[in-house]
Protein backbone atom coordinates (compact mmCIF):
# COMPACT_ATOMS: atom_id res chain seq x y z
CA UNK A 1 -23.68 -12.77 -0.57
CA UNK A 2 -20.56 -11.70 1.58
CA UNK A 3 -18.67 -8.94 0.82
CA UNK A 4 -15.76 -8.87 -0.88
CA UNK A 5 -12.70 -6.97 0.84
CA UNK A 6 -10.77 -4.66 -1.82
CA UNK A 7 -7.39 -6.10 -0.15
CA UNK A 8 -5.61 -9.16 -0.75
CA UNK A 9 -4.20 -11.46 1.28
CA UNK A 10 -0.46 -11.68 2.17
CA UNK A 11 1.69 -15.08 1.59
CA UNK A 12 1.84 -15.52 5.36
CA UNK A 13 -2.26 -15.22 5.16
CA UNK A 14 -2.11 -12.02 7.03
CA UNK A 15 -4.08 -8.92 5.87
CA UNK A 16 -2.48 -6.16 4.57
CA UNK A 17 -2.25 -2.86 5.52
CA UNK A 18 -4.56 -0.14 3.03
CA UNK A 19 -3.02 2.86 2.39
CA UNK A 20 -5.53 5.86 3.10
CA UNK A 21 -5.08 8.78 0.33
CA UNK A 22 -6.69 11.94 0.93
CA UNK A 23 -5.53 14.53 -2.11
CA UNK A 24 -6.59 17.78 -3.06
CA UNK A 25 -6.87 17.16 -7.30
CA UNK A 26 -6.80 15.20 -10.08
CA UNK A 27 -3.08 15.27 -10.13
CA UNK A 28 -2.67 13.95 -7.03
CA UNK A 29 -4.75 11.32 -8.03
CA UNK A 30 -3.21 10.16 -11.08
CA UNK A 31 -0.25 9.94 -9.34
CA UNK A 32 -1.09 8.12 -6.67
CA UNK A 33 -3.01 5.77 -9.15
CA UNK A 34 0.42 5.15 -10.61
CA UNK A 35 1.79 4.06 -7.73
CA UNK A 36 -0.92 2.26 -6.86
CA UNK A 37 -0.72 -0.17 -10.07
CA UNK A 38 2.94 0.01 -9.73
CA UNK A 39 3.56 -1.27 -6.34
CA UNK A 40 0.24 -3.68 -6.02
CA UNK A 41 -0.94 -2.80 -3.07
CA UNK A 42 -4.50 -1.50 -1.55
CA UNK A 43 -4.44 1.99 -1.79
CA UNK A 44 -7.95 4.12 -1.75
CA UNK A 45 -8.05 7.70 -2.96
CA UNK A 46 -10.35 10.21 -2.15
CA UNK A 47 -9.92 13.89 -3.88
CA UNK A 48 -11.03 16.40 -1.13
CA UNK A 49 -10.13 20.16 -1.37
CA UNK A 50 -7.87 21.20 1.78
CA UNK A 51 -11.15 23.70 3.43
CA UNK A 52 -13.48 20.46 3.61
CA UNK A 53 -10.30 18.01 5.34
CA UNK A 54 -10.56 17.42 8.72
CA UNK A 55 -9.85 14.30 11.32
CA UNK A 56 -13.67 14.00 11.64
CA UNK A 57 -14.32 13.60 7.91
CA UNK A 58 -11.32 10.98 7.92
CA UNK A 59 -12.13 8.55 10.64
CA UNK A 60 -15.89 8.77 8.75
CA UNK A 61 -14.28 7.90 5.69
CA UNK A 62 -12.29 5.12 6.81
CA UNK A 63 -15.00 3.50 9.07
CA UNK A 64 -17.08 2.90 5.40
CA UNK A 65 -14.48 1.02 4.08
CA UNK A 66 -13.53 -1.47 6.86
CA UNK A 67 -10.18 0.16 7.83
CA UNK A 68 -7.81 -1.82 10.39
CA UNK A 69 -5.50 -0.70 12.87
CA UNK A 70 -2.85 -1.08 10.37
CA UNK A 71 -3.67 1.20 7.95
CA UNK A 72 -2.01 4.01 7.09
CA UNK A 73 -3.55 7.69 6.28
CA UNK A 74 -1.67 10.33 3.91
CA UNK A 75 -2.32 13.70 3.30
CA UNK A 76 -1.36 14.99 -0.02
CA UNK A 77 -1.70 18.75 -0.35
CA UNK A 78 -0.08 21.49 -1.90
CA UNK A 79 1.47 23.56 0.75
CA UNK A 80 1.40 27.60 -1.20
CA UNK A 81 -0.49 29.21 2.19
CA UNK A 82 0.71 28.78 5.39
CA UNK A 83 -2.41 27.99 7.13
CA UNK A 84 -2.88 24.75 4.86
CA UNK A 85 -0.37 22.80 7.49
CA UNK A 86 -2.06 23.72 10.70
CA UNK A 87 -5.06 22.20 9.16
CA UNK A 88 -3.91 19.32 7.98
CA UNK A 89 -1.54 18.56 11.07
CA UNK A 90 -5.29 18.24 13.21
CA UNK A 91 -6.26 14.81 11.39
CA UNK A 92 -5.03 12.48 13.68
CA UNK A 93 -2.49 9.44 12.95
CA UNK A 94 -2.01 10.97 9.33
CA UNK A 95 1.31 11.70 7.76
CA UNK A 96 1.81 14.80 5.97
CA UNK A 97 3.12 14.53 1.99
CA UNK A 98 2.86 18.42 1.13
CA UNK A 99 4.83 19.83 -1.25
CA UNK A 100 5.69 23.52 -1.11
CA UNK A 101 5.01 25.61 -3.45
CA UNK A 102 2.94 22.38 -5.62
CA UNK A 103 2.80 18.87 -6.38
CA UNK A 104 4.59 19.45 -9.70
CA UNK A 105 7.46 20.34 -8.12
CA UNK A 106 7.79 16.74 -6.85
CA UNK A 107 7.26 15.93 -10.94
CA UNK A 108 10.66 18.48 -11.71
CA UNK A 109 12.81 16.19 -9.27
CA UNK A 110 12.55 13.56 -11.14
CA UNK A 111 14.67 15.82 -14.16
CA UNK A 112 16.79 17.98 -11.70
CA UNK A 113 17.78 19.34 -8.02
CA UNK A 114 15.57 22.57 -7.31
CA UNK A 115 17.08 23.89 -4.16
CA UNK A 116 16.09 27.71 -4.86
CA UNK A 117 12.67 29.03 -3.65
CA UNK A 118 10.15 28.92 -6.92
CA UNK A 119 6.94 29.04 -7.55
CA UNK A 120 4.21 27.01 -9.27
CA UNK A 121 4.29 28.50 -12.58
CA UNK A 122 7.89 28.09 -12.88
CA UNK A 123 7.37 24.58 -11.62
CA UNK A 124 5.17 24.10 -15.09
CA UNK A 125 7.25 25.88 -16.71
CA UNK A 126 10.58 23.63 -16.47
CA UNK A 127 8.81 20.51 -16.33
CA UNK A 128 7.68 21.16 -20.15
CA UNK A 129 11.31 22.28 -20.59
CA UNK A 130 11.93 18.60 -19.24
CA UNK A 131 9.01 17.26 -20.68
CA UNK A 132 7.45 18.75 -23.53
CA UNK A 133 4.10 16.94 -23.02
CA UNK A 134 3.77 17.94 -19.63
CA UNK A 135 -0.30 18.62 -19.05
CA UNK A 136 -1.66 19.36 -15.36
CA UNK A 137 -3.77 16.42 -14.47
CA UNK A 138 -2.62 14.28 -17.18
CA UNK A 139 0.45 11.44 -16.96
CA UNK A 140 1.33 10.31 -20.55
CA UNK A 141 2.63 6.90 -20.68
CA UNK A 142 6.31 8.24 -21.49
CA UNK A 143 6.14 10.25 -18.02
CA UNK A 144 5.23 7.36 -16.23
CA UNK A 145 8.64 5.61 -17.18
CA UNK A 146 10.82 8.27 -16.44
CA UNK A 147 8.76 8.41 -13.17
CA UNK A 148 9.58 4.97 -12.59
CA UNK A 149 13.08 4.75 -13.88
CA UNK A 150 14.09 7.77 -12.14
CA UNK A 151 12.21 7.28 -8.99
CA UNK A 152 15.23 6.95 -6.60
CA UNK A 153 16.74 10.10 -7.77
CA UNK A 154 13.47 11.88 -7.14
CA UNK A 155 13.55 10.66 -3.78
CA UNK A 156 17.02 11.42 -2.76
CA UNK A 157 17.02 15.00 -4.36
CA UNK A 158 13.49 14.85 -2.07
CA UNK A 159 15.68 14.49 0.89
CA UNK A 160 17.92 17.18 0.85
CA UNK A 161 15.63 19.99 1.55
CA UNK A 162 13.94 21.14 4.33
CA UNK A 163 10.61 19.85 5.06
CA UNK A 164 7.78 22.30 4.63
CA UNK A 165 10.48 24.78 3.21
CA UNK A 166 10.32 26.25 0.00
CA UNK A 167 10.62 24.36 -2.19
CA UNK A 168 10.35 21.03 -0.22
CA UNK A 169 8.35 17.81 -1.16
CA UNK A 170 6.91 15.20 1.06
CA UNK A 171 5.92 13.05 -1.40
CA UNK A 172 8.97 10.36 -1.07
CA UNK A 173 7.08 9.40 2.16
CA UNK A 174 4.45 7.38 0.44
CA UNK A 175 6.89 5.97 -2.04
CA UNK A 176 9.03 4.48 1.14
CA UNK A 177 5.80 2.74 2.49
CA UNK A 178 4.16 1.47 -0.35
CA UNK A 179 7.61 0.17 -1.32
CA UNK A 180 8.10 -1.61 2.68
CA UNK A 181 4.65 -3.27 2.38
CA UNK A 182 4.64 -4.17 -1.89
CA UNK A 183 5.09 -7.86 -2.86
């Protein structure tokens, strides 16, 4: 029996392109799962802590699960030590989504602008102020719609700072593919 490939076809009969998620947690995950179902396109996640990451483990990675030239690879990492972005700039052909101090703080742009330096605590902290059922590692089904209705005001407010700065998310990155190669 033939194998069948986890991606669908395009209208134009033309494969499209899987998008490769490497993620340190299970938020990560769940958001990217999100997006996934959201958008409709072939996106595979694999949860690997930042020490074990490297362009070797990648390429092995892909090479199991028939990846094509067009495929894109994403790196999503929090970026609260320095040395996390030297590491993760050695995988080859990947693009970087780190957001400095945490993830969550990607999650608080959704609610407001956050142009000061904070920390992740404080990034918890506000989000329940925003979101009173805020739980690491958990995205309630009321999150997920402001998520989605307030998506392009997550990315713009995104924009604005300084990559790699604190605070700074790269996170819009992924949104801007999935959203060039959905449908």
């Amino acid at each position: 029996m033939a194998r069948r490939s986890w991606r669908r076809l395009s209208k134009s009969r033309e494969m499209r392109p899987a998008f490769f998620v490497f993620c340190e947690g299970k938020s990560e995950a769940l958001y990217v799962k999100m997006l996934k179902a959201q958008y409709r396109v072939p996106v595979e996640i694999n949860i690997k802590v930042v020490n074990d990451i490297s362009d070797r483990y990648v390429r092995q990675f892909k090479k199991q699960k028939d990846s094509q030239p067009k495929d894109k690879t994403f790196l999503m990492y929090d970026l609260d030590k320095p040395e996390i972005k030297g590491r993760l700039l050695s995988v080859q052909d990947a693009v970087l989504l780190l957001s400095n101090p945490c993830l969550e703080l990607w999650y608080l742009l959704y609610f407001k602008e956050q142009k000061a330096a904070i920390n992740c605590k404080s990034c918890k902290d506000e989000l329940l102020k925003k979101h009173n059922n805020y739980r690491k590692n958990h995205l309630d089904n009321k999150l997920r719609e402001i998520f989605r209705k307030r998506q392009g005001e997550a990315v713009n407010r995104a924009k604005k700072l300084r990559d790699y700065d604190n605070p700074s998310t790269l996170v819009f990155l992924l949104i801007e593919e999935l959203e060039k190669h959905s449908g």
